[in-house]
Protein backbone atom coordinates (compact mmCIF):
# COMPACT_ATOMS: atom_id res chain seq x y z
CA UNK A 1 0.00 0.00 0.00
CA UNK A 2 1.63 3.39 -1.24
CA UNK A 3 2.11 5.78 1.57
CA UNK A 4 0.67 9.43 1.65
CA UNK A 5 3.40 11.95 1.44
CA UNK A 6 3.62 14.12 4.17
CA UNK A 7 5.82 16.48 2.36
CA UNK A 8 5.65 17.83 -1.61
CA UNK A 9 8.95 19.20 -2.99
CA UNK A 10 8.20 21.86 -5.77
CA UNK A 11 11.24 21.68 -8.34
CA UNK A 12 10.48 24.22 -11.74
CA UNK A 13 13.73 22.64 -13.67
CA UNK A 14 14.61 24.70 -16.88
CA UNK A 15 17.98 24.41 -18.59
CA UNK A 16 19.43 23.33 -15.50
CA UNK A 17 21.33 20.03 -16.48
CA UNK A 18 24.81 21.11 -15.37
CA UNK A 19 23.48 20.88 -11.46
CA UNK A 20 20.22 19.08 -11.76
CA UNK A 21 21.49 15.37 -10.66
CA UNK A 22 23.35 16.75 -7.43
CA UNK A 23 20.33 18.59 -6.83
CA UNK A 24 18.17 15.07 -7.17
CA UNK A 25 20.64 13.56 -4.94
CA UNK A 26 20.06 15.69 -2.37
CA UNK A 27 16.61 15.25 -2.00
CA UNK A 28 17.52 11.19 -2.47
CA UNK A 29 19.58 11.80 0.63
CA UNK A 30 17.29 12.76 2.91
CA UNK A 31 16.63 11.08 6.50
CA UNK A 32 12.59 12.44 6.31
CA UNK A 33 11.63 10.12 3.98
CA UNK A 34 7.81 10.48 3.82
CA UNK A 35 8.00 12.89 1.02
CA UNK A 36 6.66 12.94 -3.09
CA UNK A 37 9.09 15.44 -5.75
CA UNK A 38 7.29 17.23 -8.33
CA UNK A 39 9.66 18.18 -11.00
CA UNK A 40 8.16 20.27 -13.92
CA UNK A 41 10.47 20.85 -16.87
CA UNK A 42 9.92 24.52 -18.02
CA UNK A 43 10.55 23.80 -21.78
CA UNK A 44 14.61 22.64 -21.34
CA UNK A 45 16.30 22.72 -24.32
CA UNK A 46 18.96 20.70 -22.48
CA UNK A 47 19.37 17.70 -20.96
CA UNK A 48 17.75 18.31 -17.98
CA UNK A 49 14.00 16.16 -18.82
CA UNK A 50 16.45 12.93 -19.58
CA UNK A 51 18.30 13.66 -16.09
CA UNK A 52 14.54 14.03 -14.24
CA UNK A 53 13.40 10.60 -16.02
CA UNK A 54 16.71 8.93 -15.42
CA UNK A 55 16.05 8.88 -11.74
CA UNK A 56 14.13 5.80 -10.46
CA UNK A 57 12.01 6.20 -7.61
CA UNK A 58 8.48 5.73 -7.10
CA UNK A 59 8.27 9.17 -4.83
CA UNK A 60 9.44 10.81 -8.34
CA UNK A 61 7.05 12.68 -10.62
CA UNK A 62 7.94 14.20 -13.78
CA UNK A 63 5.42 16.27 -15.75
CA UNK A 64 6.36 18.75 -18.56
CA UNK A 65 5.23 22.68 -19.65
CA UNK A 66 5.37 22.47 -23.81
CA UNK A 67 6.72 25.48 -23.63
CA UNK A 68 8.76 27.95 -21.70
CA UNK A 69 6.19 29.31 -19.28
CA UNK A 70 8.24 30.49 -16.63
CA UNK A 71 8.29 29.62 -12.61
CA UNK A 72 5.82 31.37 -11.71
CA UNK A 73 3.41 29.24 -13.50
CA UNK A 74 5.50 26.30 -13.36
CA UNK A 75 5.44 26.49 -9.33
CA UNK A 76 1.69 27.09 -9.15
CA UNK A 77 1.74 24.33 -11.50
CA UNK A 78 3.33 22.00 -9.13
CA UNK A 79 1.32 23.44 -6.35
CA UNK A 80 -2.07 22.33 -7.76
CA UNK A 81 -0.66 18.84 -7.76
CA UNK A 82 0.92 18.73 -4.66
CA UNK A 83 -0.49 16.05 -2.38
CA UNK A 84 0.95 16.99 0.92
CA UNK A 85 -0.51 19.23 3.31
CA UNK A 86 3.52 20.40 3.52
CA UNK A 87 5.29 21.85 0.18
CA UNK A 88 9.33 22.98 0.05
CA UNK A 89 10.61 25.02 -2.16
CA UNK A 90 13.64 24.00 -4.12
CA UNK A 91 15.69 25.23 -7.10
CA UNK A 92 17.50 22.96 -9.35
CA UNK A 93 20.73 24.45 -9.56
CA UNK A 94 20.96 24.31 -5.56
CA UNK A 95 21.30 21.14 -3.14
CA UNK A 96 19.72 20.48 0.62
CA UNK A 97 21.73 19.54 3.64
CA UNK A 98 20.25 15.71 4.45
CA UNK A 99 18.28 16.96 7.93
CA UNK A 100 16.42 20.15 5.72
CA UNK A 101 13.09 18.13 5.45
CA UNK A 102 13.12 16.58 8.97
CA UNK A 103 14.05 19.63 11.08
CA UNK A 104 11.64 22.28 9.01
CA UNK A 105 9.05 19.52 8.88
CA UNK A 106 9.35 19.42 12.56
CA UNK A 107 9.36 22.71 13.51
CA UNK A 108 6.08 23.79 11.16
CA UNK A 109 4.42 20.59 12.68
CA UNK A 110 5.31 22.21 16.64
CA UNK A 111 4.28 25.66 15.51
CA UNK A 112 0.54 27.39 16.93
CA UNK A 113 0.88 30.07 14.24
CA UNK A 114 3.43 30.09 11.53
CA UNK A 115 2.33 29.01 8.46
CA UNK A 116 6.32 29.16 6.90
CA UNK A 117 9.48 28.06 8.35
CA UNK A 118 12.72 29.47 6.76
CA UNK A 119 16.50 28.19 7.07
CA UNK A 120 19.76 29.87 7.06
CA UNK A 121 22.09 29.31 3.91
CA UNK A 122 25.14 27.69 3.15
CA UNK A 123 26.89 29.43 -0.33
CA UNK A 124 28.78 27.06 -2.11
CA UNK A 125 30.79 27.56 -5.45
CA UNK A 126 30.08 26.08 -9.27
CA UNK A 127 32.01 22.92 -7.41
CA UNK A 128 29.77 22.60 -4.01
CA UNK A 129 32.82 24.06 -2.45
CA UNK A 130 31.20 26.26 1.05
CA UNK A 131 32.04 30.03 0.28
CA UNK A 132 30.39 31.15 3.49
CA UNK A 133 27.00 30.84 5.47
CA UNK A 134 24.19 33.24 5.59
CA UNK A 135 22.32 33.75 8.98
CA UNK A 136 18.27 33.58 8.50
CA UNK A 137 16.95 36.43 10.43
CA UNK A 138 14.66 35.97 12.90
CA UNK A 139 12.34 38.80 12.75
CA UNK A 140 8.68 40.06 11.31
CA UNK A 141 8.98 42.02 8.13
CA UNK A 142 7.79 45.12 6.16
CA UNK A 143 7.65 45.85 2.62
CA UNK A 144 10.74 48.71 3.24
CA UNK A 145 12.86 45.45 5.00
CA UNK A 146 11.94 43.78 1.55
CA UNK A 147 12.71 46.63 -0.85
CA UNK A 148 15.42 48.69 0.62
CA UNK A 149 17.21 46.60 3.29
CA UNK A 150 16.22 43.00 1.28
CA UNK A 151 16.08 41.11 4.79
CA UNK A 152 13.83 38.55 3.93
CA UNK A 153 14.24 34.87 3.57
CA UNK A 154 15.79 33.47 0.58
CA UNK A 155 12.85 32.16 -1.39
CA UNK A 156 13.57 28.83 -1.49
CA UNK A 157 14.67 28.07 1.50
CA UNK A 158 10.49 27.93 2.40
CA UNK A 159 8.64 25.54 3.70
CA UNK A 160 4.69 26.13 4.40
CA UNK A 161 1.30 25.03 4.61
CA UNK A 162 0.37 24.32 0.99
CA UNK A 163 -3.20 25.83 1.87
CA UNK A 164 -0.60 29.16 2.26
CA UNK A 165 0.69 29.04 -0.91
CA UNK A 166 -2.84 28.44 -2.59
CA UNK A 167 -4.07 32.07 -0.88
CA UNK A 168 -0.72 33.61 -2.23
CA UNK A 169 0.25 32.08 -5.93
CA UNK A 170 2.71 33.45 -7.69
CA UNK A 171 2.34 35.69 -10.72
CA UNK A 172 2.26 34.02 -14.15
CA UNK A 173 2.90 37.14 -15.96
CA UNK A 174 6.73 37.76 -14.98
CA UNK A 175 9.66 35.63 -16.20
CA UNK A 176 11.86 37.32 -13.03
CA UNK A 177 11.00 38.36 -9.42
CA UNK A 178 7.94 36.51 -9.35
CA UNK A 179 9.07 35.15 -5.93
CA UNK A 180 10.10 38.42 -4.71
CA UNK A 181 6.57 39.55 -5.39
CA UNK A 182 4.88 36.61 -3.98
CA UNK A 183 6.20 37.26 -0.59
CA UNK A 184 5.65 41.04 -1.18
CA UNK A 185 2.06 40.54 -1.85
CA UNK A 186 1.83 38.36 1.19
CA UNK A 187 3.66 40.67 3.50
CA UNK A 188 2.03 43.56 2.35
CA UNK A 189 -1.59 41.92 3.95
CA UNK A 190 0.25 40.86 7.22
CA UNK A 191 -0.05 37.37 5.98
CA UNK A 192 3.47 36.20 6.28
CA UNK A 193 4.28 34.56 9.98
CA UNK A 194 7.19 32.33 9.83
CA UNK A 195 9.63 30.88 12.54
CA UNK A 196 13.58 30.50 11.21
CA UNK A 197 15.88 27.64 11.77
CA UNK A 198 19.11 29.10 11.86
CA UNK A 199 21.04 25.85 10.54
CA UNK A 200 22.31 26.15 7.15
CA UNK A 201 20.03 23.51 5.51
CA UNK A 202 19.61 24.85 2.01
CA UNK A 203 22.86 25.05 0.09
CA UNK A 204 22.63 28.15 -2.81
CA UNK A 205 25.25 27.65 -5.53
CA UNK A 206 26.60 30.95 -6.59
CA UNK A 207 27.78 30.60 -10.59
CA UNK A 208 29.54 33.22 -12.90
CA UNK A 209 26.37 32.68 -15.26
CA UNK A 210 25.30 35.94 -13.88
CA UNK A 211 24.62 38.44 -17.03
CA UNK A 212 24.39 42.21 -17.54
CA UNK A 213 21.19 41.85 -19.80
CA UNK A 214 19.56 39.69 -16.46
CA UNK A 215 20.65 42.23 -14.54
CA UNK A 216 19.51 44.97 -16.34
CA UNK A 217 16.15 43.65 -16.36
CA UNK A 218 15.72 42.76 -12.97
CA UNK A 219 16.15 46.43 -12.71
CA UNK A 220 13.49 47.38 -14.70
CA UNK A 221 11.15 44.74 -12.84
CA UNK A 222 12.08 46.83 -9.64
CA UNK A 223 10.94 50.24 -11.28
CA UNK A 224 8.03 48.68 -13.15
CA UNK A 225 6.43 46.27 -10.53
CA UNK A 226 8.07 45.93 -6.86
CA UNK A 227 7.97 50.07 -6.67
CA UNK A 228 4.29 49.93 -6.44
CA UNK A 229 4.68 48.12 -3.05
CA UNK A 230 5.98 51.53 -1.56
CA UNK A 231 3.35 53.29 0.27
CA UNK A 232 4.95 57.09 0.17
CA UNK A 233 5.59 58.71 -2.56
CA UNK A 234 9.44 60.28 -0.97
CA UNK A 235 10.34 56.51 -0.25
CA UNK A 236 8.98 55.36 -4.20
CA UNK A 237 11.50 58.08 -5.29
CA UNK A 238 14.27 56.67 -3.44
CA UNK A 239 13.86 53.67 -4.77
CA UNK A 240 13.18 54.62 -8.24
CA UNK A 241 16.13 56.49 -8.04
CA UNK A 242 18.51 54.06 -6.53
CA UNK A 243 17.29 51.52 -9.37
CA UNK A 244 18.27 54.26 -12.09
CA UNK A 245 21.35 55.03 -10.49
CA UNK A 246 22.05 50.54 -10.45
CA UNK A 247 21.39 50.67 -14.15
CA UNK A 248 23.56 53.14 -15.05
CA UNK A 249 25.75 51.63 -13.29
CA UNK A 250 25.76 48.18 -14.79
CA UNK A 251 25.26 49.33 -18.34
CA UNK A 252 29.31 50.88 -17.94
CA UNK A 253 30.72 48.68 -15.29
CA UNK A 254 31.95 45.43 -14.88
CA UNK A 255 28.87 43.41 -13.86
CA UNK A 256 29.89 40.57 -11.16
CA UNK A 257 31.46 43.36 -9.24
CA UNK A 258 28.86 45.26 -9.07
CA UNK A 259 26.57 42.47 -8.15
CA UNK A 260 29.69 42.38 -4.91
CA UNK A 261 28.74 45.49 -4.18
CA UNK A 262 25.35 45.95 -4.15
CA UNK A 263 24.67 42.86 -2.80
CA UNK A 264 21.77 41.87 -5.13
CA UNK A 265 22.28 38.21 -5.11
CA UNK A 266 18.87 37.17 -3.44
CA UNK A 267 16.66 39.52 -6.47
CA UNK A 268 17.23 36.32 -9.02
C-alpha cells in the first residue's frame, strides 16, 4: 500500500542540467523520507527532462510545460498537484543539507501560528565548495525590509502550509521576481508569519552565469512592478532612483562586481 506523502517538494527545472542530478541527490539523501518530488520541466532545451526521467524512484514525478512558461506558472503548476498538506521550495541548480526536510518539517508541525518556516544558507561555489554561510533572520517584516534593506528569507529556503501558498500564488505574468513579489504581496496583507531555523540547511550555488542583460532587467522589474509596493511617494522616489542610479551603473561597469557590491544576489 503506497504511503501518503507528508511532504511535496516543488522543483520548476529549466535548462538546468549542469546541477540538476546533485540537486536530485540531495533530495535522495534525505533522512525524512515520507515525502513525493514534483519536477516540472519549463521547456529545457537541455538535458535536464532525460536527467529528471533517469532517476528511479516511485516518490518521483515528472510532468512537462510544452513550452517555456516560466516559474511562476511552473510552481503554481506543481502546487495544484501537490499532495501533501507540507510543500518545500527547491531550485534545481541548488542542493539540501540531508536533515532540511526533517528539522523544518518538525518545527512547522510544533508551531501554533506560523504558516512558513525558513533556514539559514550555506553558499557554495560552481564545485559545491562552502564560500560562506548566511544567517536567517529571525524577525517580522515590512515591505521597506523587503525593498530597501532586502532582509527577507531566501525564497527557497520555504517551507509552508500548501493551503498558504494556494491564498498567495505566484504571478504568471513575470519571467523574473515573481518570488520576490509573492512574498511582497503576502507581506504587504500581514499574511506572512514564519519561525527561522538558523542551521544552514539549504545550500545556494553561486555561478559566474550571472549576465548584464539579467541584470539589467531585474532592474526594470524593480521600477516597473516591486515600486508599487511603496506606500509614500518620498520613499517610491528613493527607490526609483537608486534603481536608475544601479542601471547606469551596470550598463558601464563590470557586472559581477557590481553584483559584490550591491549585494543583489537574493533579487534572481
Amino acid at each position: 500500500m503506497e504511503t501518503e506523502p507528508l511532504v511535496t517538494v516543488v522543483l520548476p527545472v529549466y535548462n538546468s542540467a549542469e546541477f540538476l542530478s546533485a540537486c536530485l541527490q540531495s533530495i535522495l539523501n534525505q533522512r525524512f523520507t515520507q515525502w513525493e518530488l514534483i519536477a516540472v520541466d519549463d521547456g529545457s532545451t537541455d538535458d535536464s527532462r532525460s536527467i529528471l526521467l533517469s532517476v528511479k524512484d516511485p516518490r518521483i514525478r515528472v510532468e512537462s510545460n510544452c513550452t517555456n512558461k516560466g516559474p511562476g506558472f511552473t510552481r503554481n503548476r506543481i502546487l495544484r498537484l501537490a499532495r501533501a498538506p507540507i510543500v518545500v521550495l527547491q531550485d534545481a541548480d541548488d542542493t539540501m543539507h540531508p536533515d532540511r526536510l526533517l528539522l523544518q518539517y518538525s518545527m512547522l508541525q510544533n508551531s501554533r501560528n506560523a504558516d512558513l518556516v525558513t533556514c539559514a544558507v550555506e553558499r557554495i561555489g560552481e564545485s559545491g565548495t562552502p564560500v560562506g554561510v548566511r544567517k536567517a533572520r529571525a524577525s517580522t517584516l515590512t515591505v521597506d525590509d523587503l525593498l530597501f534593506f532586502r532582509r527577507g528569507p531566501v525564497h527557497a529556503t520555504l517551507m509552508g502550509r500548501k493551503s498558504w501558498f494556494e491564498r498567495n500564488p505566484y504571478p504568471e505574468d513575470l519571467m523574473r521576481a515573481e518570488d520576490t513579489v509573492m512574498i511582497l504581496q503576502a507581506v504587504s496583507k500581514s499574511d506572512f508569519n514564519f519561525e527561522v531555523l538558523d542551521h544552514p540547511l539549504y545550500r545556494y550555488r553561486e555561478t559566474s552565469g550571472l549576465r548584464k542583460r539579467k541584470l539589467l532587467a531585474a532592474y526594470k522589474i524593480e521600477r516597473r512592478v516591486l515600486a508599487r509596493y511603496i506606500d509614500k511617494g518620498w520613499k517610491k522616489f528613493i527607490y526609483l532612483s537608486l534603481s536608475l542610479a544601479k542601471t547606469a551603473i551596470a550598463s558601464t561597469f563590470n557586472v559581477r562586481a557590481l553584483v559584490a557590491k550591491w549585494k543583489i544576489e537574493n533579487l534572481f
